[in-house]
C-alpha atoms as a PDB file:
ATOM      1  CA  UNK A   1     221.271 203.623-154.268  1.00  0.00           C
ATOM      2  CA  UNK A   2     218.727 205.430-155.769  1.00  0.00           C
ATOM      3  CA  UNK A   3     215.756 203.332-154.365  1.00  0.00           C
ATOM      4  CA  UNK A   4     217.360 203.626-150.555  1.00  0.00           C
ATOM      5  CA  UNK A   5     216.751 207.292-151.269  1.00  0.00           C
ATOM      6  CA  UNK A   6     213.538 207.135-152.686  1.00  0.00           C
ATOM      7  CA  UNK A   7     212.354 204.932-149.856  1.00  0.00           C
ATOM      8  CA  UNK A   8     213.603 207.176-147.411  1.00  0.00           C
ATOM      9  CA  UNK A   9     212.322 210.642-148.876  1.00  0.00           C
ATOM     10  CA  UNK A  10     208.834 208.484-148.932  1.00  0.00           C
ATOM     11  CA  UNK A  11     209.346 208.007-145.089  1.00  0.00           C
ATOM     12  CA  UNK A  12     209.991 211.299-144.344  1.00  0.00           C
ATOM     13  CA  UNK A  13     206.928 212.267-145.898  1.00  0.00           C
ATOM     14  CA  UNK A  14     204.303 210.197-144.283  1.00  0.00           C
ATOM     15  CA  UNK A  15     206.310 211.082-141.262  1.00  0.00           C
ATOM     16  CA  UNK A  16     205.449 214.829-141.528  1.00  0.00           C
ATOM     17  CA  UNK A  17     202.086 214.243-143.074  1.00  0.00           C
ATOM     18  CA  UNK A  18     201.217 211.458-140.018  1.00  0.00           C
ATOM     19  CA  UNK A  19     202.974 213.557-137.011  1.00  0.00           C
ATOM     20  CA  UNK A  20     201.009 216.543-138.405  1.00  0.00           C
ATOM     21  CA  UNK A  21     197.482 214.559-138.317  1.00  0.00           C
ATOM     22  CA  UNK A  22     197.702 212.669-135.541  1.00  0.00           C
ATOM     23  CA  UNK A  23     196.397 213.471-132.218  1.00  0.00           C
ATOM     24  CA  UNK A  24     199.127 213.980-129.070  1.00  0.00           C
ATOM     25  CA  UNK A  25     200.074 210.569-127.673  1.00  0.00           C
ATOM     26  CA  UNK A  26     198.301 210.321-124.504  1.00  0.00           C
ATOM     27  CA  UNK A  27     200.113 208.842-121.549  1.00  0.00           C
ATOM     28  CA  UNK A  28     198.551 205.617-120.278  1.00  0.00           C
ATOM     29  CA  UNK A  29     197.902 205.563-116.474  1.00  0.00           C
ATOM     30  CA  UNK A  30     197.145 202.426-114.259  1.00  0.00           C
ATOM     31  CA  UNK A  31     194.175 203.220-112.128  1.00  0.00           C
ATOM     32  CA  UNK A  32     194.845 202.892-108.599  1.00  0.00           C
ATOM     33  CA  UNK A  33     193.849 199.889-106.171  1.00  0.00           C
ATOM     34  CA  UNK A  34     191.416 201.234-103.757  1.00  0.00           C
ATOM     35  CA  UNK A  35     192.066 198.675-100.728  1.00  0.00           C
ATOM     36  CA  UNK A  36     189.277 198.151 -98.962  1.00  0.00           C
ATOM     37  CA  UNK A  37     188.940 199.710 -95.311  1.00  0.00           C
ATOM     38  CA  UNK A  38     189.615 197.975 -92.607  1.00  0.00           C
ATOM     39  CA  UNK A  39     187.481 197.075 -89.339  1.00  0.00           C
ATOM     40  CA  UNK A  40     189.832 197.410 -87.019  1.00  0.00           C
ATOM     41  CA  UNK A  41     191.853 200.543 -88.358  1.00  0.00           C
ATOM     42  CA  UNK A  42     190.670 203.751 -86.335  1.00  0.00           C
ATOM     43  CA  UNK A  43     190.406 206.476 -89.253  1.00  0.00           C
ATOM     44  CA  UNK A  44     187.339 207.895 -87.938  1.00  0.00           C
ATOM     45  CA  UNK A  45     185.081 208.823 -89.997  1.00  0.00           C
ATOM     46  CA  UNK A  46     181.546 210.772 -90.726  1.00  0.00           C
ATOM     47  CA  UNK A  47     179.758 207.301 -90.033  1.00  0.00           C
ATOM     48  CA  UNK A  48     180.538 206.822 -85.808  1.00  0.00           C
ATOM     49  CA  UNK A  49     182.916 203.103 -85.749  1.00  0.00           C
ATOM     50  CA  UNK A  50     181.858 200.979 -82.828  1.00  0.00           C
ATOM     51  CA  UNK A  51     183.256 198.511 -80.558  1.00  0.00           C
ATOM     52  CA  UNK A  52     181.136 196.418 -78.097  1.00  0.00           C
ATOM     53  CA  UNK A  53     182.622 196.706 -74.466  1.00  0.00           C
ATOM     54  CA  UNK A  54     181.168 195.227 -71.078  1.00  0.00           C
ATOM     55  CA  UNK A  55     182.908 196.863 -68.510  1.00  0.00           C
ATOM     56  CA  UNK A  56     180.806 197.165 -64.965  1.00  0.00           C
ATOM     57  CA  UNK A  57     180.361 199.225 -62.121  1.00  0.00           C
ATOM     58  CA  UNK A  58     179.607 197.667 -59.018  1.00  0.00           C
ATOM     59  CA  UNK A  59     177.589 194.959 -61.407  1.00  0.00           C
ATOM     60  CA  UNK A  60     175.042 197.783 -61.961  1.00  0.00           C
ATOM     61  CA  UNK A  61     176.220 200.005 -64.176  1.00  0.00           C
ATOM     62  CA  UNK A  62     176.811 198.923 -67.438  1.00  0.00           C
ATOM     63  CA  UNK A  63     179.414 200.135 -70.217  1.00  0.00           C
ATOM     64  CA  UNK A  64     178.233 198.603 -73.306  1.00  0.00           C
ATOM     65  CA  UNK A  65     179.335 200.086 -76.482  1.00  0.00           C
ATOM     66  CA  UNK A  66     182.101 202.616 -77.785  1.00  0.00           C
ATOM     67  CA  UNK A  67     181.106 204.524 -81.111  1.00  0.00           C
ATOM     68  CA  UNK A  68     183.773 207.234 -82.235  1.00  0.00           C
ATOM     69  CA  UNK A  69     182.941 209.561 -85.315  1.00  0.00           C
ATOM     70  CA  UNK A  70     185.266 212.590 -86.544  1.00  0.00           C
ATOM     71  CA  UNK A  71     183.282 215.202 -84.452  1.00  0.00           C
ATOM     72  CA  UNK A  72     182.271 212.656 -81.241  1.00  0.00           C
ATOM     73  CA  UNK A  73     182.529 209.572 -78.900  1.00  0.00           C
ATOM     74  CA  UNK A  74     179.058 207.854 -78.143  1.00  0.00           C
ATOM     75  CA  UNK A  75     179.189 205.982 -75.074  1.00  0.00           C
ATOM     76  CA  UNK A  76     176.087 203.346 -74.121  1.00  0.00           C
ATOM     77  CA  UNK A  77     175.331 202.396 -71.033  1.00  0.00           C
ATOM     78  CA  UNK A  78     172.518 200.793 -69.186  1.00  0.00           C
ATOM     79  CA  UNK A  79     171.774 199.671 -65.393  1.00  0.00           C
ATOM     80  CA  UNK A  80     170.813 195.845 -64.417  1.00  0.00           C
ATOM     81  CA  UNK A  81     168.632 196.973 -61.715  1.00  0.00           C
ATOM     82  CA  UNK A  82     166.402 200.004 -60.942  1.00  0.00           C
ATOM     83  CA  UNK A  83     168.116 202.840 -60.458  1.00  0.00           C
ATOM     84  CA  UNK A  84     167.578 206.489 -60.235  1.00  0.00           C
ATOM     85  CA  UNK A  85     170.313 207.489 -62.542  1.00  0.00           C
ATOM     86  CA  UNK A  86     171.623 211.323 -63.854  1.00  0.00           C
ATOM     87  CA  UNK A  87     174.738 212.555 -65.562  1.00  0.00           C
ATOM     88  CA  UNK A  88     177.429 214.939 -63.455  1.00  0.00           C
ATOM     89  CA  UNK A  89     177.945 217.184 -66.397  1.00  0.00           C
ATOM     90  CA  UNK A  90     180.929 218.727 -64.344  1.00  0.00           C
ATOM     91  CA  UNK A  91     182.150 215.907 -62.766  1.00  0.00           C
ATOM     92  CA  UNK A  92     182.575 213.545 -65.734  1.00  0.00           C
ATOM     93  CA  UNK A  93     186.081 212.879 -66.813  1.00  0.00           C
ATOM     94  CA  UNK A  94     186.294 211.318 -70.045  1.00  0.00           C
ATOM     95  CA  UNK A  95     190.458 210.163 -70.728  1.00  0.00           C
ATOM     96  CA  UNK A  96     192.785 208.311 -72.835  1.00  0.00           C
ATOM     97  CA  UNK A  97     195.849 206.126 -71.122  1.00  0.00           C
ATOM     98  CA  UNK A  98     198.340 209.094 -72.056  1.00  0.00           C
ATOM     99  CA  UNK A  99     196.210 211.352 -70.451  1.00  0.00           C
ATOM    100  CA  UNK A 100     194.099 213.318 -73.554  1.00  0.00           C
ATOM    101  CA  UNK A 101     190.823 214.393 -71.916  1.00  0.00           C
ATOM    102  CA  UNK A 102     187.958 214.681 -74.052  1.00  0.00           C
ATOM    103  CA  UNK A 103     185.126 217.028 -73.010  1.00  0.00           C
ATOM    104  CA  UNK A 104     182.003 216.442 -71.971  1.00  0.00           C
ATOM    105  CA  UNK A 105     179.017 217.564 -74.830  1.00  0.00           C
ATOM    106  CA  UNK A 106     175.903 215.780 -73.608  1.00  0.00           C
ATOM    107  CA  UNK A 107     173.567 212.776 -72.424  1.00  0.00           C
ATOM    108  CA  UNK A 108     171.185 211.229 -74.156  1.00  0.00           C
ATOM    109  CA  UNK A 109     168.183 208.973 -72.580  1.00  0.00           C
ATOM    110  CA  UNK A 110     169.063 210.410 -69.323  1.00  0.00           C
ATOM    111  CA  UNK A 111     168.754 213.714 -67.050  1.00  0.00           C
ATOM    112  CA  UNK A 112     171.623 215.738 -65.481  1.00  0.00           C
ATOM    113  CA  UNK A 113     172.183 215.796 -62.281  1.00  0.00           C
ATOM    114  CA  UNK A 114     170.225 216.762 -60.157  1.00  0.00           C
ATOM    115  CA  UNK A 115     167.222 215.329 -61.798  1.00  0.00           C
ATOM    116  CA  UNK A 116     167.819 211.507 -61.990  1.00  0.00           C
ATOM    117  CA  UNK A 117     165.633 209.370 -64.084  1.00  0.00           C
ATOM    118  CA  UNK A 118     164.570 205.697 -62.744  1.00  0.00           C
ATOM    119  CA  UNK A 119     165.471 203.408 -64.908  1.00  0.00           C
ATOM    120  CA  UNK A 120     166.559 199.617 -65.096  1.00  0.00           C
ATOM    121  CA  UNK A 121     167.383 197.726 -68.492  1.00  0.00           C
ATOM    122  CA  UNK A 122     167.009 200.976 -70.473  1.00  0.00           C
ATOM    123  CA  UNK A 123     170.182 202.258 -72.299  1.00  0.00           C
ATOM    124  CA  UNK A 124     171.445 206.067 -72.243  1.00  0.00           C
ATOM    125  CA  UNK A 125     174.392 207.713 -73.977  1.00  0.00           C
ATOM    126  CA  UNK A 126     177.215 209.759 -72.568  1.00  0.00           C
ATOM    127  CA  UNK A 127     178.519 211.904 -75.597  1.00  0.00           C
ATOM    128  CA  UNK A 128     182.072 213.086 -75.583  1.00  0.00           C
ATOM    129  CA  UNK A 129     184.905 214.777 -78.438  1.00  0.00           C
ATOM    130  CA  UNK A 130     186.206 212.906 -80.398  1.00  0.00           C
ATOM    131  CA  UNK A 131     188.330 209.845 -79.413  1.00  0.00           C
ATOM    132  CA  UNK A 132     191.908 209.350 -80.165  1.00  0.00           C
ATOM    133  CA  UNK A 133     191.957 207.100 -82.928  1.00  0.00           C
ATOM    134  CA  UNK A 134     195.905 206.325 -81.082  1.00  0.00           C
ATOM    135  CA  UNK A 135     194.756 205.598 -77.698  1.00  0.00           C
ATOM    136  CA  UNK A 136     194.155 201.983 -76.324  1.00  0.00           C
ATOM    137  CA  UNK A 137     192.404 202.299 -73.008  1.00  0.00           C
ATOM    138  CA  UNK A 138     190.247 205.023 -71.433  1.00  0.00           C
ATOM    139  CA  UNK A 139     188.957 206.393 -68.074  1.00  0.00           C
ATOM    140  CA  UNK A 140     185.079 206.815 -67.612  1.00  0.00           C
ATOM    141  CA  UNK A 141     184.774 208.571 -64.312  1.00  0.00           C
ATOM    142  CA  UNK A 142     182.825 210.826 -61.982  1.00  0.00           C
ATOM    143  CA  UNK A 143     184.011 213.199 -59.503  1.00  0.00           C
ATOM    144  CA  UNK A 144     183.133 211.810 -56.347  1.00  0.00           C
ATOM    145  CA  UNK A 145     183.322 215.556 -55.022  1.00  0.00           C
ATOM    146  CA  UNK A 146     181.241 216.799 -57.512  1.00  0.00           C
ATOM    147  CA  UNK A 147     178.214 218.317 -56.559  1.00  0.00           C
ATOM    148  CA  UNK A 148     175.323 216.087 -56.450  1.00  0.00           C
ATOM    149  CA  UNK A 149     177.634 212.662 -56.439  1.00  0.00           C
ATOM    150  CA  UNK A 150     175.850 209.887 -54.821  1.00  0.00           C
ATOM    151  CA  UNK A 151     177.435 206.485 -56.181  1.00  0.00           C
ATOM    152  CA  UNK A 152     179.597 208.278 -58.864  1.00  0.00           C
ATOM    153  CA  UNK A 153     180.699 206.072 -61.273  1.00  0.00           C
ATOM    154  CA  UNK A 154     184.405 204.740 -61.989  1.00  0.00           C
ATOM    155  CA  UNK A 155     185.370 202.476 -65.169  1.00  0.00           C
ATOM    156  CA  UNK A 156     189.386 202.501 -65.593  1.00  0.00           C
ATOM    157  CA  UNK A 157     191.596 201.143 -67.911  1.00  0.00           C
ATOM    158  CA  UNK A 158     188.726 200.263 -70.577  1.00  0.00           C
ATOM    159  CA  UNK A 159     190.749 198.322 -72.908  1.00  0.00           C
ATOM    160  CA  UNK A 160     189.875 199.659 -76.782  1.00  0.00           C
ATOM    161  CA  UNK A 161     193.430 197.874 -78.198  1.00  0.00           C
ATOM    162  CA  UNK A 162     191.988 194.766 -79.653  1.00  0.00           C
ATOM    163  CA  UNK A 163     188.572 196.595 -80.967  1.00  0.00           C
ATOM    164  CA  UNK A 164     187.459 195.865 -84.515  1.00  0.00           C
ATOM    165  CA  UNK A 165     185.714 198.859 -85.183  1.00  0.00           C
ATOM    166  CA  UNK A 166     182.580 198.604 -87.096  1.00  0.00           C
END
C-alpha cells in the first residue's frame, strides 16, 4: 500500500514539474486542398477568360473570340472582304439572354463612326463591362437608326453555354 502511494505522489510530481515546462499543445490543422480552377467555370478574373466563337454577319463580318475579365468583355472581330468598317459608339447594344446590357467603353483597331477604316482580314476589338459570368447567350447589335448606320451589324443569340473558358 505504501508503494501505490509512493508511485502515485512520484506521478504527481513529474506531472506538475512536466505541465509547468512544457510548451502549450498546439492544435494540429490539415492544410486545405486547393482544387485546381476550372476552364469552363466563369469566375472572372484579373487575367480576361476566352472562348473562341464564329458567329457571322452577312458572311462578312466576323465574331471571333469572347474574352471576359473582372473590369471588361473583349470582343474580336474581323471582315473576310474589304470593307470600310467604324464602330456606332451610340448605337451598339451589347446584351445577355435575360436582358443585362453591358455598356459600351471602346474600340480597338478600328475608328468610330463616322470615320471608317478599310480593312479586310485585319482583326479589331469591341470592348464592353464586364460579362455576366451567369449568362449563356448574348446580343451584338447596332442600331440601324443610329446615326451614321450603313450595314449595321446584328449577331443574336451568340451561344457562350458550352464555352471552356481559357
Amino acid at each position: 500500500m505504501v508503494f501505490i502511494r509512493f508511485i502515485g505522489f512520484v506521478f504527481l510530481i513529474q506531472l506538475a514539474l512536466f505541465s509547468n515546462c512544457s510548451s502549450p499543445p498546439t492544435q494540429i490543422t490539415e492544410t486545405p486542398i486547393v482544387e485546381k480552377e476550372k476552364v469552363n467555370e466563369r469566375n472572372w478574373s484579373i487575367s480576361p477568360k476566352c472562348c473562341t466563337l464564329s458567329a457571322r454577319f452577312l458572311g462578312v463580318v466576323v465574331l471571333d473570340q469572347i474574352c471576359v475579365s473582372e473590369t471588361e468583355t473583349k470582343l474580336k472581330l474581323h471582315t473576310t472582304d474589304w470593307k470600310r468598317v467604324c464602330v456606332l459608339k451610340e448605337g451598339m447594344v451589347f446584351r445577355d439572354e435575360s436582358g443585362n446590357q453591358y455598356p459600351f467603353l471602346k474600340a480597338e483597331g478600328v475608328d468610330l463612326c463616322p470615320k471608317r477604316t478599310k480593312m479586310k482580314d485585319q482583326d479589331f476589338y469591341l470592348v464592353f463591362t464586364s460579362f455576366s459570368p451567369n449568362a449563356i447567350s448574348f446580343d451584338l447589335i447596332e442600331d440601324k437608326n443610329a446615326k451614321h448606320a450603313h450595314k449595321p451589324w446584328v449577331f443574336e443569340k451568340v451561344d457562350v453555354s458550352n464555352c471552356e473558358w481559357k
